[in-house]
N, C-alpha and C. Protein backbone atom coordinates (compact mmCIF):
# COMPACT_ATOMS: atom_id res chain seq x y z
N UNK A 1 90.64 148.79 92.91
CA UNK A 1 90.96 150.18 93.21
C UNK A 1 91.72 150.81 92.05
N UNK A 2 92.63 150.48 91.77
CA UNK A 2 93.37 150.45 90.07
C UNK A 2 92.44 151.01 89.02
N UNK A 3 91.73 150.14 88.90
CA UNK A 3 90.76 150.21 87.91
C UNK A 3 89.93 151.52 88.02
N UNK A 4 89.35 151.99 89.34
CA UNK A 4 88.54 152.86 89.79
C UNK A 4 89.53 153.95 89.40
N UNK A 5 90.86 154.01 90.09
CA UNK A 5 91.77 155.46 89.40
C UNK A 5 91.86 155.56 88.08
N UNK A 6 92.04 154.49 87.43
CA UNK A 6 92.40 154.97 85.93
C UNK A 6 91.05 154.92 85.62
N UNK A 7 89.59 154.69 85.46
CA UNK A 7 89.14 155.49 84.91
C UNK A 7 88.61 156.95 85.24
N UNK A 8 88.66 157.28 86.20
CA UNK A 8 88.54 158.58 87.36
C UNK A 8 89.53 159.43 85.87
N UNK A 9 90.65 158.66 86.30
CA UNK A 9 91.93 159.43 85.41
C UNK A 9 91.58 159.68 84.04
N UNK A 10 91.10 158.57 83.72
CA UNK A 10 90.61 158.77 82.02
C UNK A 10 89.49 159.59 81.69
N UNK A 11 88.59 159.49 82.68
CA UNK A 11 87.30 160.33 82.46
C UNK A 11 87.64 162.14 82.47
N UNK A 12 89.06 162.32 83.56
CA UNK A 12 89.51 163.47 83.90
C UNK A 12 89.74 163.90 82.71
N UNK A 13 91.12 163.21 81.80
CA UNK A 13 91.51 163.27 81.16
C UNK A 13 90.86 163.40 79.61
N UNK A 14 89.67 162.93 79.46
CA UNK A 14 88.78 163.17 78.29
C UNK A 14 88.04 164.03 78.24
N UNK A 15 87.76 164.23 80.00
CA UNK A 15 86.60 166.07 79.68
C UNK A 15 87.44 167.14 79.51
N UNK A 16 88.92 167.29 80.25
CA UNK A 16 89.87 168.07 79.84
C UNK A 16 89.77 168.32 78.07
N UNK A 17 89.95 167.32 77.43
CA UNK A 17 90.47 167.51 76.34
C UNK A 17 88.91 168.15 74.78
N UNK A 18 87.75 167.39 75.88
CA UNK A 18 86.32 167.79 75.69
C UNK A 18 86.12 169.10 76.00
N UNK A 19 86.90 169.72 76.90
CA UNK A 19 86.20 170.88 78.03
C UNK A 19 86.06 172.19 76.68
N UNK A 20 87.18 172.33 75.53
CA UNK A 20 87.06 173.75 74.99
C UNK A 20 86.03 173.52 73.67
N UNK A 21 85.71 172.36 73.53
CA UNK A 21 85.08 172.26 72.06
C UNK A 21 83.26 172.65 72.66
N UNK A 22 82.87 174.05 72.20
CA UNK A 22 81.51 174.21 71.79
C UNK A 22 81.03 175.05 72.91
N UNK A 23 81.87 175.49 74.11
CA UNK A 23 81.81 176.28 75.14
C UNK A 23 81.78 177.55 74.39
N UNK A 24 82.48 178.22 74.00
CA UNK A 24 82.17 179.92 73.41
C UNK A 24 81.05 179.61 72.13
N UNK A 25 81.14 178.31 71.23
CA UNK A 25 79.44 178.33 70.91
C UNK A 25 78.30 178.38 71.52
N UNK A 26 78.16 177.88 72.90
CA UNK A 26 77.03 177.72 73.71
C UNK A 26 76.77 179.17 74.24
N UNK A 27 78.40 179.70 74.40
CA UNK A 27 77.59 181.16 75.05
C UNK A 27 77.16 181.70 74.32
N UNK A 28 76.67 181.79 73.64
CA UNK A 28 76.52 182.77 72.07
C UNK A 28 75.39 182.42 71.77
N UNK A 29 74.78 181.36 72.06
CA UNK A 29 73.58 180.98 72.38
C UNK A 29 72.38 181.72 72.62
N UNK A 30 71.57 182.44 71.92
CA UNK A 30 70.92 183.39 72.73
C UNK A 30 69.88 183.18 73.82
N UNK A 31 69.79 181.75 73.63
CA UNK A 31 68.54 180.89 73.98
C UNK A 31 69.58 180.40 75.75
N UNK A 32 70.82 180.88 75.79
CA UNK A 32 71.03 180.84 77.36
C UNK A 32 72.46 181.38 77.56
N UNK A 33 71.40 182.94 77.81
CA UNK A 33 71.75 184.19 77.98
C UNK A 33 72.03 184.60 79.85
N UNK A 34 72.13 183.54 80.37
CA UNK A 34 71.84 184.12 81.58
C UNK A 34 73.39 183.59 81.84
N UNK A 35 74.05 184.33 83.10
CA UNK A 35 75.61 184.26 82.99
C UNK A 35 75.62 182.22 84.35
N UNK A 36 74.72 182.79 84.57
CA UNK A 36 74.88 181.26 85.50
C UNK A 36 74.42 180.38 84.27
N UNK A 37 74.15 180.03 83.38
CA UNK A 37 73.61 179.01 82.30
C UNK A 37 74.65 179.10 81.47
N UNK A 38 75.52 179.85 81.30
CA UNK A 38 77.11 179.84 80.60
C UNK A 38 77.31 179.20 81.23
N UNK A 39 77.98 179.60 82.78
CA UNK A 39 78.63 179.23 83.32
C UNK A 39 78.37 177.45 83.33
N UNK A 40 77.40 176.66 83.44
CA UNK A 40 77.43 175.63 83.35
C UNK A 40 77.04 174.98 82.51
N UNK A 41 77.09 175.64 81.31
CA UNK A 41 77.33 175.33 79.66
C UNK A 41 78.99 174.64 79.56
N UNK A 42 79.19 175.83 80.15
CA UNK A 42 81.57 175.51 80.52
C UNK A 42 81.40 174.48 80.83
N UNK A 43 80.97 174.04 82.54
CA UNK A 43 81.10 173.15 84.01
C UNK A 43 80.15 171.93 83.03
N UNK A 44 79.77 171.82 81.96
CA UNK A 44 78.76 170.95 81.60
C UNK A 44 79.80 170.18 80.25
N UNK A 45 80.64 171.10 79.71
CA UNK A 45 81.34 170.48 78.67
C UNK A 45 82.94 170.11 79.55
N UNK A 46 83.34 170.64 80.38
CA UNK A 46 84.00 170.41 81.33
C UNK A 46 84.03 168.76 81.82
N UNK A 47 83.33 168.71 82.44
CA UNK A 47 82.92 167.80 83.66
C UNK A 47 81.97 166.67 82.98
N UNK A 48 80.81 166.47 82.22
CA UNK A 48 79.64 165.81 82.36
C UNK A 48 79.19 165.40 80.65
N UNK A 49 80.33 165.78 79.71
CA UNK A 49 80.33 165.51 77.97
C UNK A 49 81.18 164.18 77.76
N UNK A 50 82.05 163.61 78.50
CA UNK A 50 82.70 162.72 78.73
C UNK A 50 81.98 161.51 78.61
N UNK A 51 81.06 161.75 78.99
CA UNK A 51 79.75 160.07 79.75
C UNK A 51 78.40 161.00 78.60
N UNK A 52 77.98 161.59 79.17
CA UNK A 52 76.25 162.10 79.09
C UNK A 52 76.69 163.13 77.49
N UNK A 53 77.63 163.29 77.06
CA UNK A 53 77.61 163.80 75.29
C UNK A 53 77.31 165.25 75.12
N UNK A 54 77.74 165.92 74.41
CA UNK A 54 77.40 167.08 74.36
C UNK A 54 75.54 167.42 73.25
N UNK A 55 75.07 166.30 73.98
CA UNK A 55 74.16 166.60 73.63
C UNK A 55 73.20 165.88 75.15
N UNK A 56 73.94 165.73 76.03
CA UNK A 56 73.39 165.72 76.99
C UNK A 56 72.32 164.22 77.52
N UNK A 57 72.54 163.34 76.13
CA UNK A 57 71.34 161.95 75.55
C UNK A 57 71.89 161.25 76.59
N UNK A 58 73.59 161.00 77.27
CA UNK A 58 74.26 159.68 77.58
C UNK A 58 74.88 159.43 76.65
N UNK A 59 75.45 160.07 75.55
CA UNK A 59 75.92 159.53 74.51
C UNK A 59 77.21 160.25 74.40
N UNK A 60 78.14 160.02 75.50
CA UNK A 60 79.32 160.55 75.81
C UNK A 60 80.73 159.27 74.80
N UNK A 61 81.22 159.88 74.54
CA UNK A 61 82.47 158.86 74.35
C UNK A 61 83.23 157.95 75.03
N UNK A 62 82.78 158.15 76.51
CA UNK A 62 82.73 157.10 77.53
C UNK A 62 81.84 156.45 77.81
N UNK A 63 80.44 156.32 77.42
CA UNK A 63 79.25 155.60 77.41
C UNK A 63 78.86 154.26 77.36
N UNK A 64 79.87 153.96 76.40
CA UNK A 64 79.56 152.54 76.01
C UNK A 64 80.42 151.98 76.60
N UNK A 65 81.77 152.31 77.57
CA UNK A 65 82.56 151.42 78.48
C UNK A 65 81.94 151.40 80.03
N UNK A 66 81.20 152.23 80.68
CA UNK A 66 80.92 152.01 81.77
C UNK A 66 79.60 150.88 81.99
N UNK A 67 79.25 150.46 82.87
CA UNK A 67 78.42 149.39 83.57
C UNK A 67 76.93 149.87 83.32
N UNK A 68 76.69 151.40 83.59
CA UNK A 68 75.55 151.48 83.74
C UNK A 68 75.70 152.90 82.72
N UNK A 69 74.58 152.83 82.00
CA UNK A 69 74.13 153.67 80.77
C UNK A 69 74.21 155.30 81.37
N UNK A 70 74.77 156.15 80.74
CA UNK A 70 74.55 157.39 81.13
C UNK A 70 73.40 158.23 81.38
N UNK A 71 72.71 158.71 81.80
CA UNK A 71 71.29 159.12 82.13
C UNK A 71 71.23 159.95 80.59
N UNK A 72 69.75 160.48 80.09
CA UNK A 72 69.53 161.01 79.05
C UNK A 72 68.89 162.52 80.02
N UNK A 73 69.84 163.44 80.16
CA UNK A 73 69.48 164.59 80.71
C UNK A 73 68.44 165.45 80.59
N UNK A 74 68.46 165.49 78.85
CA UNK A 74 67.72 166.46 78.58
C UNK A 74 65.73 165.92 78.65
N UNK A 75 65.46 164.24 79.47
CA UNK A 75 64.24 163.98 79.91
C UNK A 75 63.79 163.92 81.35
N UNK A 76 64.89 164.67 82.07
CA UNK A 76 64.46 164.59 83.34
C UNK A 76 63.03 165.55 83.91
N UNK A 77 62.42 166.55 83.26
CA UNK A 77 61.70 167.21 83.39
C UNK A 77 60.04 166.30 82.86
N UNK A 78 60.62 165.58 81.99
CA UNK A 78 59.50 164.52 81.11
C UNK A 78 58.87 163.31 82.02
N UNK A 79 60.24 162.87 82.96
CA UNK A 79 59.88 161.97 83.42
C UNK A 79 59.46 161.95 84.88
N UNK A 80 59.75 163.47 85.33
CA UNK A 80 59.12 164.16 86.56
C UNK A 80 57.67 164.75 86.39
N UNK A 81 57.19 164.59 85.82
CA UNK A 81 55.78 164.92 85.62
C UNK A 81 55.40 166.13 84.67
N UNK A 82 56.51 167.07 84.02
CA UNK A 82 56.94 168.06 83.16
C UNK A 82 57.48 169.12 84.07
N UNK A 83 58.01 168.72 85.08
CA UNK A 83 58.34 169.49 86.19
C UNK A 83 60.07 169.10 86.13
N UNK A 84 61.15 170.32 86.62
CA UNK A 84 62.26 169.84 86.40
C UNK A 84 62.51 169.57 87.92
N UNK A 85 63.44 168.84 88.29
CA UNK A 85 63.39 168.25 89.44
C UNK A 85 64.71 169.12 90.31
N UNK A 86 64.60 170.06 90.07
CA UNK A 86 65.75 171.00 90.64
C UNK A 86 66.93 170.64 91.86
N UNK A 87 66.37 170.27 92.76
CA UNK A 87 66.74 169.86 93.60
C UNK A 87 67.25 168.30 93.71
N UNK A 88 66.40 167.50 93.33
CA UNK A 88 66.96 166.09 93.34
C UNK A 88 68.34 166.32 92.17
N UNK A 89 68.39 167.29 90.97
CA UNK A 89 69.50 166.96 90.12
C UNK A 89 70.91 167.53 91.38
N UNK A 90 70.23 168.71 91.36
CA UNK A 90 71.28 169.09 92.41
C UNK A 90 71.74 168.28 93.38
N UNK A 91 71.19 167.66 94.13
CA UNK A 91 71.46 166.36 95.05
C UNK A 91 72.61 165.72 94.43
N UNK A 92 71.90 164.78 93.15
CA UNK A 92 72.54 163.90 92.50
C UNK A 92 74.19 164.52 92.29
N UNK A 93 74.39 166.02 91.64
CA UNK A 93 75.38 166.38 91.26
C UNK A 93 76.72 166.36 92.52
N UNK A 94 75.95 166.60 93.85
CA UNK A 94 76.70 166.92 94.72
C UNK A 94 76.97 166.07 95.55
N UNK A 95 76.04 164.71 95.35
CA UNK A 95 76.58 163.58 95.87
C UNK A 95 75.97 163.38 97.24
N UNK A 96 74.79 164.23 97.58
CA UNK A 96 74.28 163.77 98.83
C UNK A 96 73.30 162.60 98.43
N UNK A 97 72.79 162.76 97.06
CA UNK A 97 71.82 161.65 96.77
C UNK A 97 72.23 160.80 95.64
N UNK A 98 72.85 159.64 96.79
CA UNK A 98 73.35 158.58 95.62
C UNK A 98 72.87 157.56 94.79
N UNK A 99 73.19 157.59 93.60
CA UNK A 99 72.29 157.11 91.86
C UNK A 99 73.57 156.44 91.46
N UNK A 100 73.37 155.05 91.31
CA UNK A 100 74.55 154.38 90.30
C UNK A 100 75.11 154.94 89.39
N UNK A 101 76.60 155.02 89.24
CA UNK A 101 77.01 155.54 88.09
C UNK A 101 77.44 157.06 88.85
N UNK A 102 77.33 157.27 89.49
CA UNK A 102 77.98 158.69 90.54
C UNK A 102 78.33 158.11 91.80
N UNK A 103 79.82 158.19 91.49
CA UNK A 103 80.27 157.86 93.34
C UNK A 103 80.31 156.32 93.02
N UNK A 104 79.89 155.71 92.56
CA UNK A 104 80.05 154.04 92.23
C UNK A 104 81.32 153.65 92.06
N UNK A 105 82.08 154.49 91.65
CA UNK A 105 83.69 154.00 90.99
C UNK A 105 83.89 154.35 89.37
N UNK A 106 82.56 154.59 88.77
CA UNK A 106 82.60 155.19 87.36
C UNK A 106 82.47 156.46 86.99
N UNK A 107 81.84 156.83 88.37
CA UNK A 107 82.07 158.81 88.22
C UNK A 107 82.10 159.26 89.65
N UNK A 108 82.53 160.27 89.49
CA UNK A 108 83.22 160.92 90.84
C UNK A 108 81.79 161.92 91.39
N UNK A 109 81.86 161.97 92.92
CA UNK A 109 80.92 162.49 93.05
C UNK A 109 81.07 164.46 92.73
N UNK A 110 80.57 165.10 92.28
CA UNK A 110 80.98 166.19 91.91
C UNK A 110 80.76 167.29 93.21
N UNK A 111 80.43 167.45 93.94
CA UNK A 111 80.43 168.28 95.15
C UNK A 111 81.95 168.06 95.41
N UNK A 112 82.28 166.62 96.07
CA UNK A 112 83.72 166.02 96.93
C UNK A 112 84.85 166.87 95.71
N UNK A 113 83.99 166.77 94.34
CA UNK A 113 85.77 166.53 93.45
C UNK A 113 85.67 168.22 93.08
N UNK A 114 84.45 168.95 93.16
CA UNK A 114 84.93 170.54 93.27
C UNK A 114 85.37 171.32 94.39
N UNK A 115 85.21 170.23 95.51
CA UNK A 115 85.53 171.40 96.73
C UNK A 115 87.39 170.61 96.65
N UNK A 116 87.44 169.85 95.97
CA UNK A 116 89.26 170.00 96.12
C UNK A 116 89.53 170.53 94.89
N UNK A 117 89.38 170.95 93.79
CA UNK A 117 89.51 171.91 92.72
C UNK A 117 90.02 173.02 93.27
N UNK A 118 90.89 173.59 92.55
CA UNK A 118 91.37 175.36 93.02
C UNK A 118 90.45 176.00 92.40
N UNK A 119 89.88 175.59 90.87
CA UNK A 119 88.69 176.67 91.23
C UNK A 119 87.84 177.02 92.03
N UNK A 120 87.82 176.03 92.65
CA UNK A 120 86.58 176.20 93.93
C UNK A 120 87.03 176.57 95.25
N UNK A 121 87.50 177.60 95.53
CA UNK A 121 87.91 178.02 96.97
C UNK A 121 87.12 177.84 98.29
N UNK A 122 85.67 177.86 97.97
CA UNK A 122 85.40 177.47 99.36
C UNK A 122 83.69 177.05 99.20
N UNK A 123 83.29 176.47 100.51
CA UNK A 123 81.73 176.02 99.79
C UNK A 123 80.59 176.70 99.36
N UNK A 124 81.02 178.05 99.17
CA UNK A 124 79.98 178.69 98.58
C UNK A 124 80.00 178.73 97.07
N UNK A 125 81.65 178.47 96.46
CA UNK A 125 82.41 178.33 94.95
C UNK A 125 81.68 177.46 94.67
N UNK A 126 81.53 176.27 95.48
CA UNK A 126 81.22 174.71 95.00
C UNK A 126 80.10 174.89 94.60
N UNK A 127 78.97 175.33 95.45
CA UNK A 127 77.65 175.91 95.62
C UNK A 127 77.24 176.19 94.24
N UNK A 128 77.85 177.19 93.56
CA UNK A 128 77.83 177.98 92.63
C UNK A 128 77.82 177.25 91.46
N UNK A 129 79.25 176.35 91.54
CA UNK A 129 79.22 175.34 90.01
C UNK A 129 78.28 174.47 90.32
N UNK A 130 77.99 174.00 91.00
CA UNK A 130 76.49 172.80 90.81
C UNK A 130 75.10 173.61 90.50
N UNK A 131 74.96 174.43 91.57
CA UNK A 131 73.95 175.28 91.31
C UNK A 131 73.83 176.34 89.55
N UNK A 132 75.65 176.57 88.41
CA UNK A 132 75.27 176.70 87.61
C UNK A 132 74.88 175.24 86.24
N UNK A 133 75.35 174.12 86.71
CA UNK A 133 75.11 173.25 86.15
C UNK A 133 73.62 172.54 85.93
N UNK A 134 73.13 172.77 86.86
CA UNK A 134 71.98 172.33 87.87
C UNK A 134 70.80 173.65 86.30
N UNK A 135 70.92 174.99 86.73
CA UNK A 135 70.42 176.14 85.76
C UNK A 135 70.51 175.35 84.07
N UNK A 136 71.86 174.95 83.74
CA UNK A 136 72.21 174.63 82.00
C UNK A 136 71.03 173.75 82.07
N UNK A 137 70.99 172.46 82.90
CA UNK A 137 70.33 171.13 82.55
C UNK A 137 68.69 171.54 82.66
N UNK A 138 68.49 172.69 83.30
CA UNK A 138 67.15 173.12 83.37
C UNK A 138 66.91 173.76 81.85
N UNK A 139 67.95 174.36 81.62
CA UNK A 139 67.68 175.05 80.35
C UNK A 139 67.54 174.11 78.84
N UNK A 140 67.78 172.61 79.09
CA UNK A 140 68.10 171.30 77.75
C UNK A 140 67.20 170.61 77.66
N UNK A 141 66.16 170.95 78.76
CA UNK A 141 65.07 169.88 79.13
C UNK A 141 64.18 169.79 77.44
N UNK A 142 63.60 168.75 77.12
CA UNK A 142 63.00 168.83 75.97
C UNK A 142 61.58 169.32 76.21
N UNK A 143 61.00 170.14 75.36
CA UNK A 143 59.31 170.50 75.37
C UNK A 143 58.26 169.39 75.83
């Protein structure tokens, strides 16, 4: 259990310090112009650069200490048939559909850990940050 808090804590503690580097570059982005695809450009360097890299590969600075490899984001559309899987990511993010490596003890499930966030006042807030995170990862998918 120890173990499970401090890295919870450490992972907290590294996207914090991850969260401001390349966020007002991304908005500026013209290529994702839409205010929900900012928004989880932020919730994406925030939360999910820690493990999965700001390039979205799994190639987070926490990558190489956890058990199971970080997913490579930007092929989920590749490996769904060229279709992005909208809904199953969303699942995954919010923790109704559980995938090793979320909710395992190496990452927190992100629905549970935004609805106790003060940014997130209530479940439509929560709604919102998965659902803009859910938009970014649609927008990284490779050709």
């Amino acid at each position: 259990m120890r173990r499970v808090l401090w890295v919870v804590s450490g992972v907290f503690t590294v996207a914090v310090a991850f969260s401001f580097a390349g966020v007002e570059a991304r908005a500026q982005d013209p290529s994702s112009t839409s205010p929900q695809t900012v928004a989880g450009a932020a919730n994406f360097d925030q939360y999910c650069v820690v493990c999965h890299g700001k390039d979205a590969k799994g190639t987070g600075p926490l990558a190489a200490t956890l058990k199971k490899k970080p997913a490579d984001l930007t092929e989920l559309a590749k490996r769904n048939g060229g279709t992005f899987p909208e809904q199953m990511v969303y699942q995954v993010i919010d923790g109704s559909k559980p995938v090793k490596g979320h909710g395992g003890g190496d990452m927190p499930e992100w629905g549970a850990a935004f609805g106790r966030s003060a940014d997130s006042s209530n479940a439509d807030a929560v709604k919102m940050r998965i659902a803009s995170l859910v938009e970014y990862l649609s927008s990284r998918q490779v050709k």
